[in-house]
Protein backbone atom coordinates (compact mmCIF):
# COMPACT_ATOMS: atom_id res chain seq x y z
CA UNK A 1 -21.98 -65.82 -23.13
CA UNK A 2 -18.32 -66.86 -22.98
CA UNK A 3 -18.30 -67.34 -26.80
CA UNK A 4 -20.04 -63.73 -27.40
CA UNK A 5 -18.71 -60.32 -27.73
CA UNK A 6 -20.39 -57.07 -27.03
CA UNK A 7 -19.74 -53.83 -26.34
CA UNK A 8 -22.52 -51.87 -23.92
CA UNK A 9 -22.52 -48.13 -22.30
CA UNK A 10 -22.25 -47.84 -18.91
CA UNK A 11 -24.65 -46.65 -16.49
CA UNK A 12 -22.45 -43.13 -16.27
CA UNK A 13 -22.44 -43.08 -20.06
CA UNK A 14 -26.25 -43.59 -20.63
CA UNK A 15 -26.44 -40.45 -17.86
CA UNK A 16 -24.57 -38.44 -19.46
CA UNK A 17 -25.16 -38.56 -23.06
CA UNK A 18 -29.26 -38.09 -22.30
CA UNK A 19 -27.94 -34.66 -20.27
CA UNK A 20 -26.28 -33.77 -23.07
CA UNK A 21 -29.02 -34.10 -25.56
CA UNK A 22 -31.62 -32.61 -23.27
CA UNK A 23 -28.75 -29.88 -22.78
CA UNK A 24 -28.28 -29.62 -25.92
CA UNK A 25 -24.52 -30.22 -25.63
CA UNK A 26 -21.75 -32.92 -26.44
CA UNK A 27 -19.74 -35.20 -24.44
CA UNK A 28 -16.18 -35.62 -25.61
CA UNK A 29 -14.36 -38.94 -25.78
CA UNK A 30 -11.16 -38.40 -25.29
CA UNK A 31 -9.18 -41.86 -24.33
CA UNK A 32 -9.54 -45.57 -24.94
CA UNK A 33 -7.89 -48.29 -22.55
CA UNK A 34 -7.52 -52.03 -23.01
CA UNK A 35 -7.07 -54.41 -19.88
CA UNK A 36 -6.51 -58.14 -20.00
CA UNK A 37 -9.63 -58.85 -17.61
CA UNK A 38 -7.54 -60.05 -14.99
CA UNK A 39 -5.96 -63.26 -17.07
CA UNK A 40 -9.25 -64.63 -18.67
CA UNK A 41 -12.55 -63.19 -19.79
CA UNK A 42 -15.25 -62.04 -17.94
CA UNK A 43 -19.12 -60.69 -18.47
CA UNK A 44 -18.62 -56.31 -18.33
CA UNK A 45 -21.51 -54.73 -16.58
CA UNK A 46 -23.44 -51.25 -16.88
CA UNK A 47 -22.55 -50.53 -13.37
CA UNK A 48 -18.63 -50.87 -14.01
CA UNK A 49 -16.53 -47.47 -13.66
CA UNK A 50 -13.31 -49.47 -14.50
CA UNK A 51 -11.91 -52.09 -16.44
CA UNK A 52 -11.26 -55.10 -14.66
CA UNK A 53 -7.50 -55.20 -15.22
CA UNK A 54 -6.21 -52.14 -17.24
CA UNK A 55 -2.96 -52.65 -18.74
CA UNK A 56 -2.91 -49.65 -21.31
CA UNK A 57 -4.64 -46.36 -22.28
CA UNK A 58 -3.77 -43.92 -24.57
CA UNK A 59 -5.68 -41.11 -27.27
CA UNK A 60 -8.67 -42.29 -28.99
CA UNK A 61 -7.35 -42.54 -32.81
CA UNK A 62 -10.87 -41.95 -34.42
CA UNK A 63 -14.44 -41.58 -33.72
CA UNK A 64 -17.04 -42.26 -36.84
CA UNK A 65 -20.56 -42.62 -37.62
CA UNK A 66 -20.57 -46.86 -39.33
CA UNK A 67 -21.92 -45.93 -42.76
CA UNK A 68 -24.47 -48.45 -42.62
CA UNK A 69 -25.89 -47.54 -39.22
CA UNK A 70 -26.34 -44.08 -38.07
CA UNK A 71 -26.95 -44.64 -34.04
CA UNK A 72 -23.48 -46.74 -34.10
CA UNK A 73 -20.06 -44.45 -33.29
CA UNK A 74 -17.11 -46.78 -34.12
CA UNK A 75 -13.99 -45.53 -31.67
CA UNK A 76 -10.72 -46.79 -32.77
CA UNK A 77 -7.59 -46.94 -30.86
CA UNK A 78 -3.82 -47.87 -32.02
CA UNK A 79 -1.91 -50.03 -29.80
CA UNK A 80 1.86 -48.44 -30.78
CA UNK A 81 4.88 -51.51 -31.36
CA UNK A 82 6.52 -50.61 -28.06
CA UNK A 83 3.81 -51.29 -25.92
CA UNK A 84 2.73 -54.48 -25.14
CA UNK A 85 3.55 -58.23 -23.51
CA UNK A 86 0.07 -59.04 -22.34
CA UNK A 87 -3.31 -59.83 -24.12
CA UNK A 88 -5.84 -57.87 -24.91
CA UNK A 89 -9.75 -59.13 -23.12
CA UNK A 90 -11.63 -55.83 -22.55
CA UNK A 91 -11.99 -52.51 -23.92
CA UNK A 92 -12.88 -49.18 -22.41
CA UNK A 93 -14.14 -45.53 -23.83
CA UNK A 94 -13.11 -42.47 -21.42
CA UNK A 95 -14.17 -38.96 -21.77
CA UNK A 96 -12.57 -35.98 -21.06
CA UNK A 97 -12.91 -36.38 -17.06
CA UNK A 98 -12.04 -39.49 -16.85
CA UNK A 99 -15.23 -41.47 -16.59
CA UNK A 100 -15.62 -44.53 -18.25
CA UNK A 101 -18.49 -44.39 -20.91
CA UNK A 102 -18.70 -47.55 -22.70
CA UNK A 103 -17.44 -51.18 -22.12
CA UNK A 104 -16.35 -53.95 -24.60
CA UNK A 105 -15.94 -57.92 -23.86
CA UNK A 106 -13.07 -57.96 -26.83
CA UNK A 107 -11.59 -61.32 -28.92
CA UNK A 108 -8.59 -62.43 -27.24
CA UNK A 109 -5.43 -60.73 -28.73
CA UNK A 110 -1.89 -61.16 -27.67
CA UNK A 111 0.36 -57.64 -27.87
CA UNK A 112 3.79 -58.52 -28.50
CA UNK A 113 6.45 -56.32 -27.43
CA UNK A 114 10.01 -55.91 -29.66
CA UNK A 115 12.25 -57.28 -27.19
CA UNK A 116 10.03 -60.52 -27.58
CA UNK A 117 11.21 -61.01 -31.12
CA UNK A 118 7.86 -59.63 -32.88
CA UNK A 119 6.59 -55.94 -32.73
CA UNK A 120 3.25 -54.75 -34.30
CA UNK A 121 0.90 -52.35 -34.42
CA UNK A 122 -2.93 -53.40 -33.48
CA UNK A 123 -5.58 -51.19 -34.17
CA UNK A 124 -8.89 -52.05 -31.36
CA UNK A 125 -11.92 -51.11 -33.01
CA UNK A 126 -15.29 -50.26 -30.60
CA UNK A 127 -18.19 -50.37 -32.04
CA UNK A 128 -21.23 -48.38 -29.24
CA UNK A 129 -24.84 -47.94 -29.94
CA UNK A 130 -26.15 -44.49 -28.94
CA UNK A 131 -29.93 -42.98 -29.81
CA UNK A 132 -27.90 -40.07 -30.83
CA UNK A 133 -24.85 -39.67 -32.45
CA UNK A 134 -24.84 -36.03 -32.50
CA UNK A 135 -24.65 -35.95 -28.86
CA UNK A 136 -20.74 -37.43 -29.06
CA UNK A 137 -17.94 -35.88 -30.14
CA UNK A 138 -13.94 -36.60 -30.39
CA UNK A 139 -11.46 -34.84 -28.31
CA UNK A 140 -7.51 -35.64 -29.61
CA UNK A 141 -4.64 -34.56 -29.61
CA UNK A 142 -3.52 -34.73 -32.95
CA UNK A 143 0.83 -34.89 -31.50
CA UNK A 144 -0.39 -38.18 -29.65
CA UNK A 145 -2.43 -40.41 -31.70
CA UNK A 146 -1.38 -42.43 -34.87
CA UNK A 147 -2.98 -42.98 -38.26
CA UNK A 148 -3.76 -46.42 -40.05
CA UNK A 149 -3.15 -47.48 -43.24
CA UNK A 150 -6.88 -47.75 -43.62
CA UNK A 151 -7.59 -43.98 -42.67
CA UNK A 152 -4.53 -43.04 -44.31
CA UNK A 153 -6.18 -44.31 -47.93
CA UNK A 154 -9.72 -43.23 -46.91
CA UNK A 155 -8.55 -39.46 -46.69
CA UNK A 156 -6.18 -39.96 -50.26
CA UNK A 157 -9.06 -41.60 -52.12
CA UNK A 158 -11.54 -38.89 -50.65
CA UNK A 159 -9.10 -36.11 -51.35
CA UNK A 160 -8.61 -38.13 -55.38
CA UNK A 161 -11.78 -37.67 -55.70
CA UNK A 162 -12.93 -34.72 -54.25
CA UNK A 163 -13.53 -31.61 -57.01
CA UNK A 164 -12.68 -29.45 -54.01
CA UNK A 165 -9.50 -27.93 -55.35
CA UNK A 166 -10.11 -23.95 -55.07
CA UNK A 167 -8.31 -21.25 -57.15
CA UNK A 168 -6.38 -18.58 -55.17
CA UNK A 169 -7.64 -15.44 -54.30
CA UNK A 170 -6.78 -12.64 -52.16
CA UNK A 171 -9.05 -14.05 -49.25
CA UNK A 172 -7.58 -17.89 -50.03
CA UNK A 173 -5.41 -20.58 -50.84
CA UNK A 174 -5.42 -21.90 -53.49
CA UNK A 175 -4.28 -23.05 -57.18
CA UNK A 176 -2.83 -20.23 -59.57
CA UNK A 177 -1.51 -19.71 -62.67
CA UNK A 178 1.76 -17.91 -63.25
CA UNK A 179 2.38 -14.94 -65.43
CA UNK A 180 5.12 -12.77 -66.58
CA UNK A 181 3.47 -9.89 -67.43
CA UNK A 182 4.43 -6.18 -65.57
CA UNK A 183 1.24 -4.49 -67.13
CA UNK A 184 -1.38 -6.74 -65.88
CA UNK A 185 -4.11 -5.88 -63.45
CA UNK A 186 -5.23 -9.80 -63.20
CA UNK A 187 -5.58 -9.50 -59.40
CA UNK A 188 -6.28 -14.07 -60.09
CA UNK A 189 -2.37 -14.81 -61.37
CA UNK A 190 0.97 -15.18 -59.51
CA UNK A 191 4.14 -13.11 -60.62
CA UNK A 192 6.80 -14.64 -61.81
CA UNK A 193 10.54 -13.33 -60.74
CA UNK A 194 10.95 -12.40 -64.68
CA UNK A 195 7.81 -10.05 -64.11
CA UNK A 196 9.49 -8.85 -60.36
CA UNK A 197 12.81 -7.97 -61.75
CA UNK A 198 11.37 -6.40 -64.46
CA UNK A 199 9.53 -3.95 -62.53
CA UNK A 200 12.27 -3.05 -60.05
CA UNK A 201 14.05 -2.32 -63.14
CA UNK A 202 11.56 0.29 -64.17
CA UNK A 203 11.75 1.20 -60.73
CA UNK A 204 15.03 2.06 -60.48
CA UNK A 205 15.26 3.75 -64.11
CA UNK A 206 12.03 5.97 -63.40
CA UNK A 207 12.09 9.80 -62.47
CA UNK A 208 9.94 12.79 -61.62
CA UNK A 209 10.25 16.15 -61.87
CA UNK A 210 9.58 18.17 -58.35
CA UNK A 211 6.24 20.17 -60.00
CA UNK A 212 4.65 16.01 -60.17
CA UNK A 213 6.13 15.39 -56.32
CA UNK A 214 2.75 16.45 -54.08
CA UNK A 215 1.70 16.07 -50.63
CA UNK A 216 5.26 16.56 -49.12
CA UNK A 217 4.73 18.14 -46.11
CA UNK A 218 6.65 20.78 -44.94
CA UNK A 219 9.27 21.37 -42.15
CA UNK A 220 7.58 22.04 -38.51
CA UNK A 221 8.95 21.76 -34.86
CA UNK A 222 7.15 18.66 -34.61
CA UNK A 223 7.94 16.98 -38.02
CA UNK A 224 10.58 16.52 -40.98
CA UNK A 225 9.90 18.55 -43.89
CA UNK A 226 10.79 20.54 -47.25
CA UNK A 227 11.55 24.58 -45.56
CA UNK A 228 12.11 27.58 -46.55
CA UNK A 229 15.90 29.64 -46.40
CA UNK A 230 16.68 32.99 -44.58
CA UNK A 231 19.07 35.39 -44.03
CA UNK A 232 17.41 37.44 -41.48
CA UNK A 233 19.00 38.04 -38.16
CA UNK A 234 15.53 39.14 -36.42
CA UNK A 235 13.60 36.89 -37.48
CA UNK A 236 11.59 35.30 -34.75
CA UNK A 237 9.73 33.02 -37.46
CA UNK A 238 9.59 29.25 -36.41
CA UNK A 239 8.60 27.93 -39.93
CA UNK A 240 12.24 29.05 -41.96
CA UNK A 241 15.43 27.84 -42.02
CA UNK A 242 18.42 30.06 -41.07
CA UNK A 243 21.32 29.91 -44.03
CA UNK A 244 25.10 30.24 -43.05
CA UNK A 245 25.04 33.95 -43.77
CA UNK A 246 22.54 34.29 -41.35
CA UNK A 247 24.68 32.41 -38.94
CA UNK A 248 28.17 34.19 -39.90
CA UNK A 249 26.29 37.25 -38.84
CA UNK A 250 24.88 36.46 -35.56
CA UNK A 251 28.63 34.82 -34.59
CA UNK A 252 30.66 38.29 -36.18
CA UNK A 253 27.73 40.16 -33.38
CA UNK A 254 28.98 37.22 -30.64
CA UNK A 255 32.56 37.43 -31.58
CA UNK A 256 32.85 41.46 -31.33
CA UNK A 257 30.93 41.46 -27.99
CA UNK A 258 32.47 41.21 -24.44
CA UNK A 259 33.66 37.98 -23.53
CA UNK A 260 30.93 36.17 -20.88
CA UNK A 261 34.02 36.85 -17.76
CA UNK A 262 33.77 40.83 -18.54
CA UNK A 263 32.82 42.68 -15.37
CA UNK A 264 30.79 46.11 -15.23
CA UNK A 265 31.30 48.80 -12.26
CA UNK A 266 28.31 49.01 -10.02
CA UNK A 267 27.20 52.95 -10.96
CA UNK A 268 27.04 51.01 -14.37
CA UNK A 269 23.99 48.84 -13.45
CA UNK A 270 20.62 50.12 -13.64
CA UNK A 271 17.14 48.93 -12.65
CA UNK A 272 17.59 46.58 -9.54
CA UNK A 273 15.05 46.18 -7.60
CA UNK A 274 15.24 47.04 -3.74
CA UNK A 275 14.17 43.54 -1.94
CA UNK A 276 10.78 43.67 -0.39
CA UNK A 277 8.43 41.25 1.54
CA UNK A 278 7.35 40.37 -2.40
CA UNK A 279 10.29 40.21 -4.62
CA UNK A 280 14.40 39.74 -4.53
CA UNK A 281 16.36 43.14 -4.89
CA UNK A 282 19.19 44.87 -2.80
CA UNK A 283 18.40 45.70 0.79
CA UNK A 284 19.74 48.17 3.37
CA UNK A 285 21.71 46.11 6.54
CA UNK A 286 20.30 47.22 10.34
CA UNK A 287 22.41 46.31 13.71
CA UNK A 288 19.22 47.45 15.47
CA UNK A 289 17.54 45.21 17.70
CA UNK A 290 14.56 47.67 18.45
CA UNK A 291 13.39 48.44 14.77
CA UNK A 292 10.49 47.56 12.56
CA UNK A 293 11.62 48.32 9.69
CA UNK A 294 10.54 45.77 6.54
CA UNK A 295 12.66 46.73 3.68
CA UNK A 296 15.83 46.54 6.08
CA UNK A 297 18.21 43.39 6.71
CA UNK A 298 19.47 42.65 10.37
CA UNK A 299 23.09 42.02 10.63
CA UNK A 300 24.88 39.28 12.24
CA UNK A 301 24.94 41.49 14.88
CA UNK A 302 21.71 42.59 15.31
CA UNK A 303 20.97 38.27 15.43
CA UNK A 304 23.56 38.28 18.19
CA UNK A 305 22.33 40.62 20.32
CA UNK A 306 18.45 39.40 20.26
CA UNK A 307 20.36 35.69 20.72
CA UNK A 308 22.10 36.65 23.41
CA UNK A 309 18.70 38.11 25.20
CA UNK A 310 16.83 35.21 24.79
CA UNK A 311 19.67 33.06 26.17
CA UNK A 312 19.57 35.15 29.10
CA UNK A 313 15.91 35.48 29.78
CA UNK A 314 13.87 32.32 31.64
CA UNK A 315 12.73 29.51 29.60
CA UNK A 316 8.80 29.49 28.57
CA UNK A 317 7.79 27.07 30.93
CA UNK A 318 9.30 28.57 33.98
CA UNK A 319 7.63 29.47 37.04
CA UNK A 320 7.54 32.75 39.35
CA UNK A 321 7.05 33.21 43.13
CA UNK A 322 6.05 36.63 44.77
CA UNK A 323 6.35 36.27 48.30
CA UNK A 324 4.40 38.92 50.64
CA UNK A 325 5.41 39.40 54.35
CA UNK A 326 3.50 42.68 53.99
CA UNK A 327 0.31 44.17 53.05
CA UNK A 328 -0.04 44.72 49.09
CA UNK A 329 -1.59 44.48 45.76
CA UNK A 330 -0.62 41.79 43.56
CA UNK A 331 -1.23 42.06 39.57
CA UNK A 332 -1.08 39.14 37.45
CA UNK A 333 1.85 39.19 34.85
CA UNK A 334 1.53 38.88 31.34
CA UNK A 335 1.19 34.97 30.05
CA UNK A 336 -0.08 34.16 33.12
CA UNK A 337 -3.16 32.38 34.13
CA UNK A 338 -3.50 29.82 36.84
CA UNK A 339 -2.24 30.84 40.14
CA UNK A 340 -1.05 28.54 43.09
CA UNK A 341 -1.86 30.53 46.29
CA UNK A 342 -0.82 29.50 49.93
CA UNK A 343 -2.06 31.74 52.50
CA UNK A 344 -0.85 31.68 56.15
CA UNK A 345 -2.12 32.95 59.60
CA UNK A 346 0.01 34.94 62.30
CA UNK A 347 1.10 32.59 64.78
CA UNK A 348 -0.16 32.85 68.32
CA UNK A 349 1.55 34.64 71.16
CA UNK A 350 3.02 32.36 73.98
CA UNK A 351 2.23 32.94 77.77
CA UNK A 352 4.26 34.47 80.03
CA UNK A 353 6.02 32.67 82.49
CA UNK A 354 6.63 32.34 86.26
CA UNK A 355 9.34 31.68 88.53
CA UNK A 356 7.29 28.80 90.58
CA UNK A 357 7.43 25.59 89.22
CA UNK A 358 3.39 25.33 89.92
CA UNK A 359 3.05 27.43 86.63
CA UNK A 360 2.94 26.40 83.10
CA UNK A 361 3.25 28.60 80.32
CA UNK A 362 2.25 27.00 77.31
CA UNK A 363 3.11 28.59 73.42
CA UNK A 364 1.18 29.57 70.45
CA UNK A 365 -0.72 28.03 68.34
CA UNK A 366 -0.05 27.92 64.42
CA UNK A 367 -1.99 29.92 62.37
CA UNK A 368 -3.80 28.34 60.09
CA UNK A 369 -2.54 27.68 56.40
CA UNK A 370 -4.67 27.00 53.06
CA UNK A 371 -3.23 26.63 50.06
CA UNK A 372 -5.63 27.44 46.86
CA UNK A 373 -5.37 27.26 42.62
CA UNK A 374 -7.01 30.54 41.26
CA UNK A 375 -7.26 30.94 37.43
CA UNK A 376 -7.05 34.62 36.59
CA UNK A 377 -6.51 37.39 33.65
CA UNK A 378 -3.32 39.06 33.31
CA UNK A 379 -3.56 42.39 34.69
CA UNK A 380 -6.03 41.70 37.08
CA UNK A 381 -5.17 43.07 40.64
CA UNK A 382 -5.67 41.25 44.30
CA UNK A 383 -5.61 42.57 47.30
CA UNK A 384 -2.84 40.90 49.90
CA UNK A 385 -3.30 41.14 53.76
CA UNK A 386 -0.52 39.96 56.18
CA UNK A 387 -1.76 39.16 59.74
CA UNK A 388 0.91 40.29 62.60
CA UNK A 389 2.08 37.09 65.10
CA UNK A 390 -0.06 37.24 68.39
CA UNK A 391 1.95 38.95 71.32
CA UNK A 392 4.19 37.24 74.22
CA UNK A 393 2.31 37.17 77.66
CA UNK A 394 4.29 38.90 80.32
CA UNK A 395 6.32 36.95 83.56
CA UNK A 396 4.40 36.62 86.50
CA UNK A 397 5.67 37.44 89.74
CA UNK A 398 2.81 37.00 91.87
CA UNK A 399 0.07 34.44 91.71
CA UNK A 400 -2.99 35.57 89.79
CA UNK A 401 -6.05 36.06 91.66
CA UNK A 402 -8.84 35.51 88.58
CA UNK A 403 -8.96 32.02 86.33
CA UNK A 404 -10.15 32.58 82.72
CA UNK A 405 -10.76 28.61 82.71
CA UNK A 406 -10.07 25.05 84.00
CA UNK A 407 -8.43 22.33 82.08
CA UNK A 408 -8.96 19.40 84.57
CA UNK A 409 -9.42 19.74 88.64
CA UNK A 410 -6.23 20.19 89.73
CA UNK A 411 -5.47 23.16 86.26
CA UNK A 412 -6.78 26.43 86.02
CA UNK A 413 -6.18 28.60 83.19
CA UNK A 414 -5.41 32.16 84.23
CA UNK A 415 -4.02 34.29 81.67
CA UNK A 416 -3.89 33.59 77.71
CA UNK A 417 -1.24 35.52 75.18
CA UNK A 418 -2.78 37.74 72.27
CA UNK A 419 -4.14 34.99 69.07
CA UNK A 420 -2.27 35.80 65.66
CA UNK A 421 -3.82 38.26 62.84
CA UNK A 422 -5.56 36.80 59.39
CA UNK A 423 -3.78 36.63 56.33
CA UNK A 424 -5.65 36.77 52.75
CA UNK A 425 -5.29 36.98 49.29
CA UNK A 426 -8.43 38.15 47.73
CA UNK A 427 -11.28 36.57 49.71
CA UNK A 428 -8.89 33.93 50.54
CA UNK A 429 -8.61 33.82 54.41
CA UNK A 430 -6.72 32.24 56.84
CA UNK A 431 -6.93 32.39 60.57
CA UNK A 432 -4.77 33.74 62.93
CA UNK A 433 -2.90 30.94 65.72
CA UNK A 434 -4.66 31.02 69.24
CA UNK A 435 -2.34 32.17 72.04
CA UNK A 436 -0.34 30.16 74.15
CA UNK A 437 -2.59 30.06 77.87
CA UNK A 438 -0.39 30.53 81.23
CA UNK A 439 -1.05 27.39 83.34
CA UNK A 440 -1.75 26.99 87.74
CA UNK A 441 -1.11 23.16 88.48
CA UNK A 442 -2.85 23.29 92.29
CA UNK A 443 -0.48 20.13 92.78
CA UNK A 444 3.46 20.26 93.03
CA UNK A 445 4.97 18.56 90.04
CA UNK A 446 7.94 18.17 90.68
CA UNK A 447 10.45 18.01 87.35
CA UNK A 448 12.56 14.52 87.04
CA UNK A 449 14.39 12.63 84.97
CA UNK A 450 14.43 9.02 84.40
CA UNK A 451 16.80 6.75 83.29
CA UNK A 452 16.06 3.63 81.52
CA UNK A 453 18.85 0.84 81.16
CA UNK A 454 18.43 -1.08 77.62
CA UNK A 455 20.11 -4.69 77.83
């Protein structure tokens, strides 16, 4: 095997040119790389993705179908003069992602480089064996790769003998024959300069008269035009032009008129409008601050005056306080309603007292206090009761004969004071304090007072 050289497609190749003819599609070569095998030769497998040792790629030159066998594609790749300084054992075919489709054991081939003395172009020829050649196609770029002599004289001999040469016509390139005639209608020749200068002569010599001129179009707001003159002054046509007698007229009219800084007196001017809720006009000035009048204007005054109110008066958010010590009716204000309500008792009387130290006389009690939040209509009316503080018992002088209760065994209750009166707002009631009760201790207690010494 050493001895033999072969080129076979790889496992990745075989895969994807049978998707592409069961698909229906092409896979595109694209790039060819040589490698040196790794500094001797070796036996390429199907399995391989690589070459062993690459030392170059670059575009695939050509891809053709051999002439003598139509499942063979021969690839051909130019090795350029400045590449080089290794030798050439192995070949590779890429695609257009990168995968390598077909491997070649190659003849051993030394690339000089030009620094070395010698510099040549080598062309590597690949010869693959596929079922179906249709299924492969070349992708180049034509700015990269390089032509052979032997492709070079293919495509001159070809085009020698090819009887492809079309004529020109208006849809193609092509060859022509010139002609110098200006009166031709041959739509198949080429005018000559002789026939070009000859008609722009013509051209330039020719006239019309303005009865053979059609389709000019005639002056508008909107386009350029032939138009009509006038000399009318009151014309509000759109369609003619105005001549300079026209305009001499209408600027004789401007020039005897009053200049635009003239002034008129006022009984001169007629038909303005008075000012309304609706329209502009001349109004009527008002200093009154109590009229509702709407074809009037308020003066500066007037603004004062209502300012100067409002300045004065309480803020919206401010708060009032009726206080009752007597009977009454209370309406709710305007603007108003939630109420805060606090309602008090009469207080109780105290006792009377006595001039033995075995009586107590105690005071009043509190009347009792609630404190409500009402929400109400303004104008509605409530009626306000005050209760009268519970009278002062009187001094004793003697010892009272009849208890009215006993605190504890040694305290009798004789005499209580008079309990406070109700207050209310609406059905809003609180009690009147209980009065004070007079006090018999049946034991001295004797008043002291102590001392107490803080260190």
């Amino acid at each position: 095997m050493d001895n033999e050289f072969y080129t076979l497609l790889t496992d990745r190749g075989m895969a994807k040119i049978a998707s592409a003819l069961a698909d229906k599609k092409q896979i595109h070569l694209q790039k060819m790389a040589v490698g040196d095998g790794g500094g001797q030769y070796y036996e390429p497998t199907a399995s391989q993705t690589n070459l062993r040792h690459e030392v170059w790629r670059g575009e695939m030159n050509t891809l053709t179908v051999a002439p003598n066998n139509p499942n063979w594609l021969i690839a051909e790749l130019v090795l350029p003069e400045d590449v080089g300084g290794w030798y050439v054992r192995e070949v590779g075919v890429f695609d257009d992602e990168g995968e390598l489709i077909a491997i070649g054991k190659f003849p051993e081939s030394y690339k000089p480089l030009l620094p070395g003395g010698c510099g040549k172009q080598v062309c590597i020829r690949l010869i693959m064996e596929v079922s179906n050649t249709t299924a492969v196609t070349l992708t180049v770029d034509p700015s990269i790769v390089l032509a052979t002599r032997d492709y070079v004289d293919a495509r001159l001999d070809e085009h020698e003998h090819s009887t492809n040469h079309p004529d020109a016509t208006l849809t193609q390139k092509g060859f022509t024959q010139l002609s110098n005639a200006t009166d031709s209608d041959d739509e198949t020749k080429a005018a000559t300069p002789k026939a070009v200068k000859a008609a722009m002569a013509e051209a330039r010599n020719h006239t019309h008269t303005w009865n053979q001129i059609t389709g000019v179009p005639d002056g508008t707001l909107t386009q350029k035009g032939i138009v009509q003159l006038s000399s009318a002054t009151d014309s509000t046509s759109e369609v003619l032009a105005a001549t300079p007698k026209a305009v001499k007229a209408a600027m004789d009219k401007a020039n005897a008129a009053a200049p635009a800084s003239h002034t008129h007196a006022w009984n001169q001017i007629t038909g303005v409008p008075d000012g309304t809720l609706t329209q502009k006009g001349i109004v009527k000035l008002n200093s009154a601050t109590d009229s509702t009048s709407t074809t009037e204007a308020a003066t500066p005054s007037a603004v004062k005056a209502a300012m100067d109110k409002a300045n004065a008066a309480a803020p919206a958010n401010h708060t009032h306080t009726q206080f009752f010590t007597t009977n009454g009716t209370f309406t709710v204000p305007d603007g108003v309603t939630t109420l805060f309500i606090e309602v008090m008792g009469g207080g109780g009387g105290g006792a009377g007292g006595s001039q033995s130290i075995y009586y107590e006389a105690r005071g009043g009690h509190a009347g009792e206090q609630i404190v409500s939040i009402v929400n109400v209509v303004p104008g509605q009316q409530f009626p306000v009761k005050i209760g009268a503080g519970g009278c002062g018992g009187a001094f004793w002088s003697n010892p009272p004969t009849t208890s009215v209760g006993t605190v504890t065994d040694q305290t009798t209750i004789y005499r209580k004071s008079f309990d406070g009166g109700s207050s209310s707002f609406s059905d809003i009631t609180a009690a009147g304090g209980i009065g004070g009760e007079s006090i018999y201790h049946t034991r001295n207690i004797q008043p002291y007072i102590k001392f107490v010494d803080h260190p």
